[in-house]
PDB file of N, CA and C in Angstrom:
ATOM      1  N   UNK A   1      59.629 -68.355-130.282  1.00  0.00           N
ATOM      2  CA  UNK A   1      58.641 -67.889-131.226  1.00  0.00           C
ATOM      3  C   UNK A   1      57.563 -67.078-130.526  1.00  0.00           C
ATOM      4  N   UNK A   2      57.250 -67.312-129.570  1.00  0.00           N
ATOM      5  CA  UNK A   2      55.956 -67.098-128.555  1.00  0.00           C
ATOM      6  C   UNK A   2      56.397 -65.164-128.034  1.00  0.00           C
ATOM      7  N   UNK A   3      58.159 -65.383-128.266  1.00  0.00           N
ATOM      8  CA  UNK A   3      58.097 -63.961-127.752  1.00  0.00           C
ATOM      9  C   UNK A   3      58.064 -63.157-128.702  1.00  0.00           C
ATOM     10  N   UNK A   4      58.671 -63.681-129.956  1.00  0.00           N
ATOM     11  CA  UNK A   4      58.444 -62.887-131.515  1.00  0.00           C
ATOM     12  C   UNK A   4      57.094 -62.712-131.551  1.00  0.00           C
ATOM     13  N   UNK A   5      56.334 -63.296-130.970  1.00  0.00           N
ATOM     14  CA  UNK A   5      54.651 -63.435-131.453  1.00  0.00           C
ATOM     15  C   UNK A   5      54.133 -62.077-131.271  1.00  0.00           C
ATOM     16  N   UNK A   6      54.439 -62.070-129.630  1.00  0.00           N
ATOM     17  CA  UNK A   6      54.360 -60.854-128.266  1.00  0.00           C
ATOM     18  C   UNK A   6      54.620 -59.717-128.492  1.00  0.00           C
ATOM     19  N   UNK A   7      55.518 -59.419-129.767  1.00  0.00           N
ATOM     20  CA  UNK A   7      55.900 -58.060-130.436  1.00  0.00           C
ATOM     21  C   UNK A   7      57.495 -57.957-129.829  1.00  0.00           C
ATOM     22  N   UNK A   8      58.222 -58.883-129.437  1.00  0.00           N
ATOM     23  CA  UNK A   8      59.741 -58.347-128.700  1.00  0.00           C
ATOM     24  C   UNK A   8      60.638 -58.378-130.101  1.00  0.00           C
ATOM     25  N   UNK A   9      61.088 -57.292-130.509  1.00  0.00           N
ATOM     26  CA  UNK A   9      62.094 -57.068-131.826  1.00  0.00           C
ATOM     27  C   UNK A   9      63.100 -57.923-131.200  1.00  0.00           C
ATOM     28  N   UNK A  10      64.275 -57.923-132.559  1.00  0.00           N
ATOM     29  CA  UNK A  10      65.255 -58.716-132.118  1.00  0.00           C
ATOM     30  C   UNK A  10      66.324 -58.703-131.634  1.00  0.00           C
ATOM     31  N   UNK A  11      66.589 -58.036-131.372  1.00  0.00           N
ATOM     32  CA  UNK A  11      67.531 -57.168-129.664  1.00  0.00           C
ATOM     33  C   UNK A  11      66.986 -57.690-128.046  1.00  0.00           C
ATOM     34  N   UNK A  12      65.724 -57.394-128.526  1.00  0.00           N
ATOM     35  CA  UNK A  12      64.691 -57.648-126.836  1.00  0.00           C
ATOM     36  C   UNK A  12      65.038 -58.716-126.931  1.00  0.00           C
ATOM     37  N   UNK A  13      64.310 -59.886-128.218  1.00  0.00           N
ATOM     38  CA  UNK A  13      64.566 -61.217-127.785  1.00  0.00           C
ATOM     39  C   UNK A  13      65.874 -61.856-127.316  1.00  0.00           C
ATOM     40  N   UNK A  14      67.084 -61.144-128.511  1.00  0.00           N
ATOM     41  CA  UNK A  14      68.150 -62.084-127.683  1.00  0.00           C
ATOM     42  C   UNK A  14      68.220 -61.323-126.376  1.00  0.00           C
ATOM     43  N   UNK A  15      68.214 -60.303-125.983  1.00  0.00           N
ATOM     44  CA  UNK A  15      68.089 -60.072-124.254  1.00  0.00           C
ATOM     45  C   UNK A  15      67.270 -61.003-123.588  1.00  0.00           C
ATOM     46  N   UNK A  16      66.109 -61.074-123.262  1.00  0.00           N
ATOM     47  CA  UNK A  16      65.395 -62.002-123.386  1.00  0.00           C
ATOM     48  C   UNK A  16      65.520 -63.157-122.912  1.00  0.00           C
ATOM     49  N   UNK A  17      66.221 -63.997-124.304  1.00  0.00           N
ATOM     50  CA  UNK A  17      66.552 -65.250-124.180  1.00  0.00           C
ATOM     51  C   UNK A  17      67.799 -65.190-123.132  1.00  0.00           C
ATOM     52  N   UNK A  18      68.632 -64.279-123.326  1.00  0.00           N
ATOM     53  CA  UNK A  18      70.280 -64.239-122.721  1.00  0.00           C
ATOM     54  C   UNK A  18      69.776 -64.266-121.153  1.00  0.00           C
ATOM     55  N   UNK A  19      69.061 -63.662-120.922  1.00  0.00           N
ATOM     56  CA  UNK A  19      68.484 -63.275-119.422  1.00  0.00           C
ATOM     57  C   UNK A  19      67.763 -64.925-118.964  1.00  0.00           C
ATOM     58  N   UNK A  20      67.070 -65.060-119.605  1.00  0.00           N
ATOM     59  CA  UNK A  20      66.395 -66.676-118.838  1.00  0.00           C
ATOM     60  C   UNK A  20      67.075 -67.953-119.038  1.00  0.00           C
ATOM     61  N   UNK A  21      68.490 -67.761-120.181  1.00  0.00           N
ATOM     62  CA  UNK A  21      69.236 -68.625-119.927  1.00  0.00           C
ATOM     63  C   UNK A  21      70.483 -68.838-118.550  1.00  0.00           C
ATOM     64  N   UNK A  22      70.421 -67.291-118.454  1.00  0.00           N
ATOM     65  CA  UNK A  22      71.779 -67.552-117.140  1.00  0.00           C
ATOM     66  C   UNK A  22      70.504 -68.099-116.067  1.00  0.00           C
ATOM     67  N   UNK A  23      71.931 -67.480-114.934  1.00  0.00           N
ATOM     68  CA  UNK A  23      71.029 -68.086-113.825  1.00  0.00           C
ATOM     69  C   UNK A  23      70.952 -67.370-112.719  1.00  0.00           C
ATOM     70  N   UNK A  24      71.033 -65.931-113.442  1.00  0.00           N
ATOM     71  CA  UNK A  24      70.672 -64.755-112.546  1.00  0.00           C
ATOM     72  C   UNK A  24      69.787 -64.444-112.742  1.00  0.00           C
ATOM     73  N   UNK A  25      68.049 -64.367-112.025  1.00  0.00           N
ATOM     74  CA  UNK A  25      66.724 -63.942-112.448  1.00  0.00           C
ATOM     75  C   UNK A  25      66.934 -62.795-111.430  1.00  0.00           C
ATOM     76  N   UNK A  26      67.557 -62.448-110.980  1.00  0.00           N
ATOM     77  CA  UNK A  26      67.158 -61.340-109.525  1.00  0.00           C
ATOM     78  C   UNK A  26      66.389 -60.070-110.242  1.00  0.00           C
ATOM     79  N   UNK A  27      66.941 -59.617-111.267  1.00  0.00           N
ATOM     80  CA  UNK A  27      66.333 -58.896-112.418  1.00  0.00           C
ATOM     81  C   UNK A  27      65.056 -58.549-112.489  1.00  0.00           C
ATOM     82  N   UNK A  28      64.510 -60.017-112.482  1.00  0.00           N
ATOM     83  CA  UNK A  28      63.333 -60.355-112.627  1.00  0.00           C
ATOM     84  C   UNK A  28      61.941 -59.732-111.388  1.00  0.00           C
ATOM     85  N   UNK A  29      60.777 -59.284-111.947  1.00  0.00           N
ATOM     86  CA  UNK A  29      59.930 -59.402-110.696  1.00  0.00           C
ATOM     87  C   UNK A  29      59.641 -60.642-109.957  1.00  0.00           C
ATOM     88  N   UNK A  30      59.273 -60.782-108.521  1.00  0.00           N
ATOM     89  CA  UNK A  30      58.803 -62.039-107.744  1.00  0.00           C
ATOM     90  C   UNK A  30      58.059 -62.674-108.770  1.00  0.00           C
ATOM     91  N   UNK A  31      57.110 -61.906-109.036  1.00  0.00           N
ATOM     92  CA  UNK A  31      55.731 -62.776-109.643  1.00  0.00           C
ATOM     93  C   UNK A  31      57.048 -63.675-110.947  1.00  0.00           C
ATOM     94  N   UNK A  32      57.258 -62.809-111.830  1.00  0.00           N
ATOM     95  CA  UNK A  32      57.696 -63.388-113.095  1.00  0.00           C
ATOM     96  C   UNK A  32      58.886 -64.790-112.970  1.00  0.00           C
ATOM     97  N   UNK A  33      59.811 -64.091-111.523  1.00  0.00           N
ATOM     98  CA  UNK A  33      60.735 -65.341-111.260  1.00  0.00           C
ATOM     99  C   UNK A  33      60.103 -66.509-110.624  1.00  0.00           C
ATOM    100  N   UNK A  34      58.560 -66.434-110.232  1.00  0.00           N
ATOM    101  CA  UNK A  34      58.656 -67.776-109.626  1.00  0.00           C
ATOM    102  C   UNK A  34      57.539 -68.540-110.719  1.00  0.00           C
ATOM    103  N   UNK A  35      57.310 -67.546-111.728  1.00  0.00           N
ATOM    104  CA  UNK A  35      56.643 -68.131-113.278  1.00  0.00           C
ATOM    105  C   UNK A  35      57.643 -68.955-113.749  1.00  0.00           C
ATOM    106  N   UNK A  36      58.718 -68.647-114.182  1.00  0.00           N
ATOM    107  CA  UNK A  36      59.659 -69.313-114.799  1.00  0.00           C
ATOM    108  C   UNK A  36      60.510 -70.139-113.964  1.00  0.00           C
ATOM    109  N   UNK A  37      60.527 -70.170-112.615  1.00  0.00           N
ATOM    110  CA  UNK A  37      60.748 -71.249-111.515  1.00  0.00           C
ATOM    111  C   UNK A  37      60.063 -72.613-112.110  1.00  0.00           C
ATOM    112  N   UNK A  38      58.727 -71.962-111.927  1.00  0.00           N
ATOM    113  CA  UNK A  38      57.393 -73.267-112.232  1.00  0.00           C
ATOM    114  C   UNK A  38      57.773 -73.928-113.666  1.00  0.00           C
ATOM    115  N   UNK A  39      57.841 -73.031-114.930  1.00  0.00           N
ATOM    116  CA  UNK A  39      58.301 -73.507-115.960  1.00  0.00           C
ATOM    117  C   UNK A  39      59.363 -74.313-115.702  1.00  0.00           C
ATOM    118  N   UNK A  40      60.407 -73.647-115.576  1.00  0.00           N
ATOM    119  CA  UNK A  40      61.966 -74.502-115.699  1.00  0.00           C
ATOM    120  C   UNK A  40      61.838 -76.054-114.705  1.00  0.00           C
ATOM    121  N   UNK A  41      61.140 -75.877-113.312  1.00  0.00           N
ATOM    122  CA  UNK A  41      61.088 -77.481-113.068  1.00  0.00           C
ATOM    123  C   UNK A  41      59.774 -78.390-113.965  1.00  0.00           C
ATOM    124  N   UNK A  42      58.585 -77.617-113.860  1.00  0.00           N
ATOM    125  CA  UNK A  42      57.671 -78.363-114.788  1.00  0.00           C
ATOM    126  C   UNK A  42      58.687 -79.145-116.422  1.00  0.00           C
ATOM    127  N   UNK A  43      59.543 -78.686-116.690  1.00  0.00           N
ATOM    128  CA  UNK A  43      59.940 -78.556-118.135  1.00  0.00           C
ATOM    129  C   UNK A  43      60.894 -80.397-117.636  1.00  0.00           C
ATOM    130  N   UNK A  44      61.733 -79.631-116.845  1.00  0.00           N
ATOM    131  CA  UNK A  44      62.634 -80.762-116.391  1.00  0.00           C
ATOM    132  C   UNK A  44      62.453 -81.772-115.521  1.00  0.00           C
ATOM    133  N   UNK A  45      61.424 -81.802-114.882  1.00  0.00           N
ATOM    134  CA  UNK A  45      60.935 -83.016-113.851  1.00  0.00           C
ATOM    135  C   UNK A  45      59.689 -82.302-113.490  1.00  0.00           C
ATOM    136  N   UNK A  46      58.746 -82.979-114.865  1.00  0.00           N
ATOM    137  CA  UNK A  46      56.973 -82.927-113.919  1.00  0.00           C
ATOM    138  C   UNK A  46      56.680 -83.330-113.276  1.00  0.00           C
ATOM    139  N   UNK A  47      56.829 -84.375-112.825  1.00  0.00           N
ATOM    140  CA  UNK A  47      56.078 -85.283-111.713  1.00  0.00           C
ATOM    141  C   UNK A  47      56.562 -84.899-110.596  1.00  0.00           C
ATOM    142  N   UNK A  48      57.250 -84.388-110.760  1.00  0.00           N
ATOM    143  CA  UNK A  48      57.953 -83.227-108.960  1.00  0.00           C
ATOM    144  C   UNK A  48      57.128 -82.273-108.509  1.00  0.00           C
ATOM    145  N   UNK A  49      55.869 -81.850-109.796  1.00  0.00           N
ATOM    146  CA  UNK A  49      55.629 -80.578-109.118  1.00  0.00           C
ATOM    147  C   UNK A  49      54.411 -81.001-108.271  1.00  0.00           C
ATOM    148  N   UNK A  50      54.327 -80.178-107.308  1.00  0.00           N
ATOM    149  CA  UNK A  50      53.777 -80.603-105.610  1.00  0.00           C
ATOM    150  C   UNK A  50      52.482 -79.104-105.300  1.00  0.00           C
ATOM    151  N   UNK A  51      52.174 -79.799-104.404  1.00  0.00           N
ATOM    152  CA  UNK A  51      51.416 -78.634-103.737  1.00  0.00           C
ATOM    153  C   UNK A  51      52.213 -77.143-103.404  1.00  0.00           C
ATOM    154  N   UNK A  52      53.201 -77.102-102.705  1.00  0.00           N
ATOM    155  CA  UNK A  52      54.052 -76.204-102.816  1.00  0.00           C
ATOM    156  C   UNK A  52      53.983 -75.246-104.014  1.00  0.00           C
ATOM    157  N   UNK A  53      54.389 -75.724-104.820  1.00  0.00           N
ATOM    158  CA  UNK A  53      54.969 -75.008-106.647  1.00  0.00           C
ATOM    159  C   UNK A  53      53.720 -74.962-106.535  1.00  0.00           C
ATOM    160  N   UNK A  54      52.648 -75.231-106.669  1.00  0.00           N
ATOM    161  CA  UNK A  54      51.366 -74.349-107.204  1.00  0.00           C
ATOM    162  C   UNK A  54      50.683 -73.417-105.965  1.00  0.00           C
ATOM    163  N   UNK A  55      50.825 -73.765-104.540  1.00  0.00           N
ATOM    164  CA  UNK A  55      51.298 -72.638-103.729  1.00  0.00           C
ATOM    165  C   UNK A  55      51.810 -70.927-104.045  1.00  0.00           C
ATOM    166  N   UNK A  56      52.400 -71.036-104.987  1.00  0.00           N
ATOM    167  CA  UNK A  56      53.331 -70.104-105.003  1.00  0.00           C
ATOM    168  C   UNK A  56      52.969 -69.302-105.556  1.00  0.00           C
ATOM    169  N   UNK A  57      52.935 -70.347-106.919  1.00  0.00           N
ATOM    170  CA  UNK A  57      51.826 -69.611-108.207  1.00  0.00           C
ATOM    171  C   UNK A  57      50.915 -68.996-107.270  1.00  0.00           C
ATOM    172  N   UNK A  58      49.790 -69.034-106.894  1.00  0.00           N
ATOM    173  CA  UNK A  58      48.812 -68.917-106.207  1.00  0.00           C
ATOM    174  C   UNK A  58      49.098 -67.420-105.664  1.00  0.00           C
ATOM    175  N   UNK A  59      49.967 -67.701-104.875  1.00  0.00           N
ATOM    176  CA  UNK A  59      50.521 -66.650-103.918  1.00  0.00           C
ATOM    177  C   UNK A  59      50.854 -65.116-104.822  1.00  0.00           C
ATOM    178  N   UNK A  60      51.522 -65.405-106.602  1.00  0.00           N
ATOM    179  CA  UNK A  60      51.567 -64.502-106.729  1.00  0.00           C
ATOM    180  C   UNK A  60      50.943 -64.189-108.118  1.00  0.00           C
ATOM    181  N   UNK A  61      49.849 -64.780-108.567  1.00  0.00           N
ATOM    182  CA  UNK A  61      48.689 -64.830-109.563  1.00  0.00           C
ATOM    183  C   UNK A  61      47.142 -64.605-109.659  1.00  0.00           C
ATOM    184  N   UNK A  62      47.166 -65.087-108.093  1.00  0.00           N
ATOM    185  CA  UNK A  62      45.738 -65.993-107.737  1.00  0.00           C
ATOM    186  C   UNK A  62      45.469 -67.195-108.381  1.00  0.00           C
ATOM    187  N   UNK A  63      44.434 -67.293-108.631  1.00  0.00           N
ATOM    188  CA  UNK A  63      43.630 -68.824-108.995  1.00  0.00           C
ATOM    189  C   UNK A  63      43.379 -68.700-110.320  1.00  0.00           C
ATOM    190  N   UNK A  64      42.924 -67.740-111.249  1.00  0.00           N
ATOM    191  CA  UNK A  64      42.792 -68.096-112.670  1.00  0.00           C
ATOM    192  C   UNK A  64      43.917 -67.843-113.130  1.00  0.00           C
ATOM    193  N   UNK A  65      44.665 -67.051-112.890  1.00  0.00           N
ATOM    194  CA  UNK A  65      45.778 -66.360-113.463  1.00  0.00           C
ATOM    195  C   UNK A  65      47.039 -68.022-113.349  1.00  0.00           C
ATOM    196  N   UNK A  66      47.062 -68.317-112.239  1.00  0.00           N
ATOM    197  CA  UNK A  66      47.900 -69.150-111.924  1.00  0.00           C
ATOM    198  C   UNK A  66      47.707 -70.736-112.877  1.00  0.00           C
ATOM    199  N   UNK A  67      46.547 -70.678-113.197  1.00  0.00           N
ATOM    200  CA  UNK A  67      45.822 -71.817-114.212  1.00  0.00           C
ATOM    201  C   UNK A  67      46.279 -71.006-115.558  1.00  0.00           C
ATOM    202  N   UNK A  68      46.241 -69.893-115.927  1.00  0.00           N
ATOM    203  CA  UNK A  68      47.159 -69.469-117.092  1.00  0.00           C
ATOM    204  C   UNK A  68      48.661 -70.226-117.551  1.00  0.00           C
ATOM    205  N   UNK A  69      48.911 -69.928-116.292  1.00  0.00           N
ATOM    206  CA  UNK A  69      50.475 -69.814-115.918  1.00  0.00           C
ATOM    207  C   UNK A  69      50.821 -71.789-116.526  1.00  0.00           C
ATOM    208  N   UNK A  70      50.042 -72.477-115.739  1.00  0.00           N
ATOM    209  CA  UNK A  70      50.170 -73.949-115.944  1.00  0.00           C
ATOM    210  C   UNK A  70      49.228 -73.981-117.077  1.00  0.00           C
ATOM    211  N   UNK A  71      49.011 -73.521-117.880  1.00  0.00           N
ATOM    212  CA  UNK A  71      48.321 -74.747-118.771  1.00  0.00           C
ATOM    213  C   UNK A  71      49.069 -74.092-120.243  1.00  0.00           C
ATOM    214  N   UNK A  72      49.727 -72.705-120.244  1.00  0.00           N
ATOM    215  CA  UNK A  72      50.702 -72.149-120.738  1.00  0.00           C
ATOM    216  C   UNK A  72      52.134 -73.038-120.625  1.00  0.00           C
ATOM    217  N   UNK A  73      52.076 -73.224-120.085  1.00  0.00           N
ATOM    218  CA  UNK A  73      53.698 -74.157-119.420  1.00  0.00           C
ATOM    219  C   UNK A  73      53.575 -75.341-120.389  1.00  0.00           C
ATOM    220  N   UNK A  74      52.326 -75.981-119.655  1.00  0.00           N
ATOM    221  CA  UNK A  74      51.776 -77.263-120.797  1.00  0.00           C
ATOM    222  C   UNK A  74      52.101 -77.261-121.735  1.00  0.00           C
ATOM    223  N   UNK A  75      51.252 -76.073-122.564  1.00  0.00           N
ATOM    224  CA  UNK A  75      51.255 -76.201-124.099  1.00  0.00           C
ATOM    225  C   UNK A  75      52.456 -75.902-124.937  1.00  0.00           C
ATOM    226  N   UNK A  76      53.001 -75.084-124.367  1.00  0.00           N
ATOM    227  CA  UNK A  76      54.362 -74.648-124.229  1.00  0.00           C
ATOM    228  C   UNK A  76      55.345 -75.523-124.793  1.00  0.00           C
ATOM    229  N   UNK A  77      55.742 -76.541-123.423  1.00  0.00           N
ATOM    230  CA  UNK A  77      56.364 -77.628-123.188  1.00  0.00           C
ATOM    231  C   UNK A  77      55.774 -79.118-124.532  1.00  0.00           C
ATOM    232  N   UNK A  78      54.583 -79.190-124.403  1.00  0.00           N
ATOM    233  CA  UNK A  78      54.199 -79.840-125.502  1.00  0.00           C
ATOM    234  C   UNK A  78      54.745 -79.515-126.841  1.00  0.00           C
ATOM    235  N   UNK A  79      54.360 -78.620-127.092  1.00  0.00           N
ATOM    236  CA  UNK A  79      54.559 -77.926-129.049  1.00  0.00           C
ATOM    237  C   UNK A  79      55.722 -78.250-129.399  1.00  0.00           C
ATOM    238  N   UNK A  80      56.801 -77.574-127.956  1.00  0.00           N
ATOM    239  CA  UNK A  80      58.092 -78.352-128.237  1.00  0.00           C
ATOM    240  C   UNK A  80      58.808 -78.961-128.382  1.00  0.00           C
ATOM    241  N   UNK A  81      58.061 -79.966-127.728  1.00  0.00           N
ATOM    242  CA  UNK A  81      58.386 -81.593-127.840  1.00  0.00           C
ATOM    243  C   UNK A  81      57.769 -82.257-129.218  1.00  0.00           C
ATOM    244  N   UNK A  82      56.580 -81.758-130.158  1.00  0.00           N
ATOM    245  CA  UNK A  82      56.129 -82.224-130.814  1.00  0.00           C
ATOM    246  C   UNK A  82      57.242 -81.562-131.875  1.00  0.00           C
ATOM    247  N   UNK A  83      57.539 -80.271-131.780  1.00  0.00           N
ATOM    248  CA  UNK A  83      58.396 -79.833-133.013  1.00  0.00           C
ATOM    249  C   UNK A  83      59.910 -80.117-132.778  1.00  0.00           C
ATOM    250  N   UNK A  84      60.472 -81.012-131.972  1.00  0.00           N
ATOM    251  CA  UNK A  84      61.843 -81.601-131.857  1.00  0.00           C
ATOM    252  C   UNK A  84      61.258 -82.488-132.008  1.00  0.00           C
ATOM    253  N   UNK A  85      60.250 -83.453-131.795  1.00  0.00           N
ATOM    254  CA  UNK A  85      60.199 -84.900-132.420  1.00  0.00           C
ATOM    255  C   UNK A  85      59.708 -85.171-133.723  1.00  0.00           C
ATOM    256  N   UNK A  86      59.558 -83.762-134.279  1.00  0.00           N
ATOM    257  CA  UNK A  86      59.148 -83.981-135.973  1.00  0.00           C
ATOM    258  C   UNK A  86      60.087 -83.596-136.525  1.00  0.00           C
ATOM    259  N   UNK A  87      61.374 -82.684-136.058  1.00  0.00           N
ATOM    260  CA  UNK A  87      61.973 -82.175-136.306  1.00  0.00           C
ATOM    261  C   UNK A  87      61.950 -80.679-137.306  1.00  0.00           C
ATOM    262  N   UNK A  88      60.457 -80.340-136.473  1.00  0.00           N
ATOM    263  CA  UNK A  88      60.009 -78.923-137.490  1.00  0.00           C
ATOM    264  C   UNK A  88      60.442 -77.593-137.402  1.00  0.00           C
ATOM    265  N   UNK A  89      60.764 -76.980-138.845  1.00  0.00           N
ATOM    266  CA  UNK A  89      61.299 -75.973-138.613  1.00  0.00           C
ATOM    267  C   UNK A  89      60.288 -75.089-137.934  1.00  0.00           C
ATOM    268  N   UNK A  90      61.068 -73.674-137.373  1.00  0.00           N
ATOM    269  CA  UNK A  90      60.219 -72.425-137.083  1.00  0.00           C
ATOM    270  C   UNK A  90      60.330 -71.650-137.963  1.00  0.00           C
ATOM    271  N   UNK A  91      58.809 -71.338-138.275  1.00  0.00           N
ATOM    272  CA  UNK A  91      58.900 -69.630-139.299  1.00  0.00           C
ATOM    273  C   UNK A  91      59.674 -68.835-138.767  1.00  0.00           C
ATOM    274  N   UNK A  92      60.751 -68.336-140.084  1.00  0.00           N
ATOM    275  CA  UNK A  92      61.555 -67.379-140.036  1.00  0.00           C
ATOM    276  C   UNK A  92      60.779 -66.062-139.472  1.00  0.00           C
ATOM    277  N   UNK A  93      59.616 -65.480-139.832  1.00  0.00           N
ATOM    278  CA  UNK A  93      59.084 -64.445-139.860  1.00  0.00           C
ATOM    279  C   UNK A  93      57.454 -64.712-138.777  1.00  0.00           C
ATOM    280  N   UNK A  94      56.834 -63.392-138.189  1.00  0.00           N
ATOM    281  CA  UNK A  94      56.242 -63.680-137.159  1.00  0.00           C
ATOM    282  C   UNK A  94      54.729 -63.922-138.306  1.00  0.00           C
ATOM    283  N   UNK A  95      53.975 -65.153-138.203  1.00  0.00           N
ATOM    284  CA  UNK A  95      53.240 -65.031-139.436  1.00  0.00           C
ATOM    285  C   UNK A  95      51.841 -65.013-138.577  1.00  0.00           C
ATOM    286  N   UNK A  96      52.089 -64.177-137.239  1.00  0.00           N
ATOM    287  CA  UNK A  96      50.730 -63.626-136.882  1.00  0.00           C
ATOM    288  C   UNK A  96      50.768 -62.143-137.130  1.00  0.00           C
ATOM    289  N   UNK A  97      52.027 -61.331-137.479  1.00  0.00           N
ATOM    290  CA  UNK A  97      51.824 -60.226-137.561  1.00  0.00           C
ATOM    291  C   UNK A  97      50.840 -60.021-139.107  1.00  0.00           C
ATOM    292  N   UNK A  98      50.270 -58.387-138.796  1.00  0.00           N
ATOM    293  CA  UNK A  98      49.196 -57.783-139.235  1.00  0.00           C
ATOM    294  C   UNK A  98      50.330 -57.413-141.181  1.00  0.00           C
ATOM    295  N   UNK A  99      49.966 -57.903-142.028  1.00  0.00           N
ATOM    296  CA  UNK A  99      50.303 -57.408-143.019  1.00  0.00           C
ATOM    297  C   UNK A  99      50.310 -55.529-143.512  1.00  0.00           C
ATOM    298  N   UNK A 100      51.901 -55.346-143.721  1.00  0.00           N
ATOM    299  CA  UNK A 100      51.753 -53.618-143.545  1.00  0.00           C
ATOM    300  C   UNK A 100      50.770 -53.260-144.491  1.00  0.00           C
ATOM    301  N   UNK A 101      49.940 -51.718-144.313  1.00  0.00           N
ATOM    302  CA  UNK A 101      49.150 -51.004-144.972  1.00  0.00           C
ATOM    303  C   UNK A 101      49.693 -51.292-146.367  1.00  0.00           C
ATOM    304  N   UNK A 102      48.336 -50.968-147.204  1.00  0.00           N
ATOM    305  CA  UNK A 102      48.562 -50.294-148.288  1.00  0.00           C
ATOM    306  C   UNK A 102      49.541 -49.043-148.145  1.00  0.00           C
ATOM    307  N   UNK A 103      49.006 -47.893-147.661  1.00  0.00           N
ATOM    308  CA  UNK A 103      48.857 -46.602-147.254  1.00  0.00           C
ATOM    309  C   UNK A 103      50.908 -46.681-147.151  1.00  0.00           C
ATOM    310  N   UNK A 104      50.994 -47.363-146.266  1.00  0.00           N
ATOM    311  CA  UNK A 104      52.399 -47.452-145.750  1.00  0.00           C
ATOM    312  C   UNK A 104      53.532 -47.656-146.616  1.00  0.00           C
ATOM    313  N   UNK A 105      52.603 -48.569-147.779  1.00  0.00           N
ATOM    314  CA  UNK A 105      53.773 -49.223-148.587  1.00  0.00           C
ATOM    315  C   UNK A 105      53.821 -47.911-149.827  1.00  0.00           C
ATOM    316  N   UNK A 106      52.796 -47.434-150.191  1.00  0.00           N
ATOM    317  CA  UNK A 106      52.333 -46.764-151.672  1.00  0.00           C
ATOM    318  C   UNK A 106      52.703 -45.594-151.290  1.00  0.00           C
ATOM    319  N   UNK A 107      53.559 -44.832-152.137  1.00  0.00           N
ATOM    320  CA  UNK A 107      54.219 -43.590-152.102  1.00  0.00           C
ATOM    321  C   UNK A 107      53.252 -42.486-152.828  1.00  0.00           C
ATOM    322  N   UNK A 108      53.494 -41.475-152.232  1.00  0.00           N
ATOM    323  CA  UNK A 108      52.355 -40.574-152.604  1.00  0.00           C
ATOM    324  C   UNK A 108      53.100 -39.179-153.183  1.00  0.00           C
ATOM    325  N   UNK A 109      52.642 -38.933-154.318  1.00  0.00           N
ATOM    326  CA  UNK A 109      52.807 -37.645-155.053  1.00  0.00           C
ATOM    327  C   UNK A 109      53.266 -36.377-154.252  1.00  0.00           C
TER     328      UNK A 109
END
């Protein structure tokens, strides 16, 4: 949902998704592969993550940016757990986008 949010149509997303499901990131920039490094173990074993893994972050964020990175992961990881344990659906449609114009919709003489 978060990438529908972001503006990625739906081509990008299933690319996207298809891309961070394999397990080829080489694709990927440093910075972004060792974002989703941090995600994918934060997701699957938190209590693993160490001085190291936020090391890294560090290395390729800095210090606020890298506090993005984790508290994004967090909330992330939370919502999802709250909407598989409620079993809630996701809006079909992105319901932060901007409702089209008048102008856009109304046909003109």
């Amino acid at each position: 949902m978060l990438l529908a949010v972001a503006g990625l149509d739906q081509k990008a997303l299933e690319d996207r998704t298809r891309l961070l499901a394999s397990k080829d990131w080489t694709s990927l920039t440093p910075s972004d592969r060792a974002a989703f490094f941090f995600a994918k173990k934060f997701s699957k074993q938190p209590w693993t993550i160490d001085d190291p893994d936020r090391a890294r972050l560090l290395a390729h964020f800095g210090r606020y940016r890298t506090l993005d990175v984790i508290w994004w992961a967090s909330r992330c990881h939370y919502m999802t757990r709250v909407a598989d344990g409620f079993q809630l659906p996701l809006e079909r449609e992105n319901v932060f986008a901007p409702p089209p114009s008048s102008e856009a919709t109304t046909k003109k003489p």
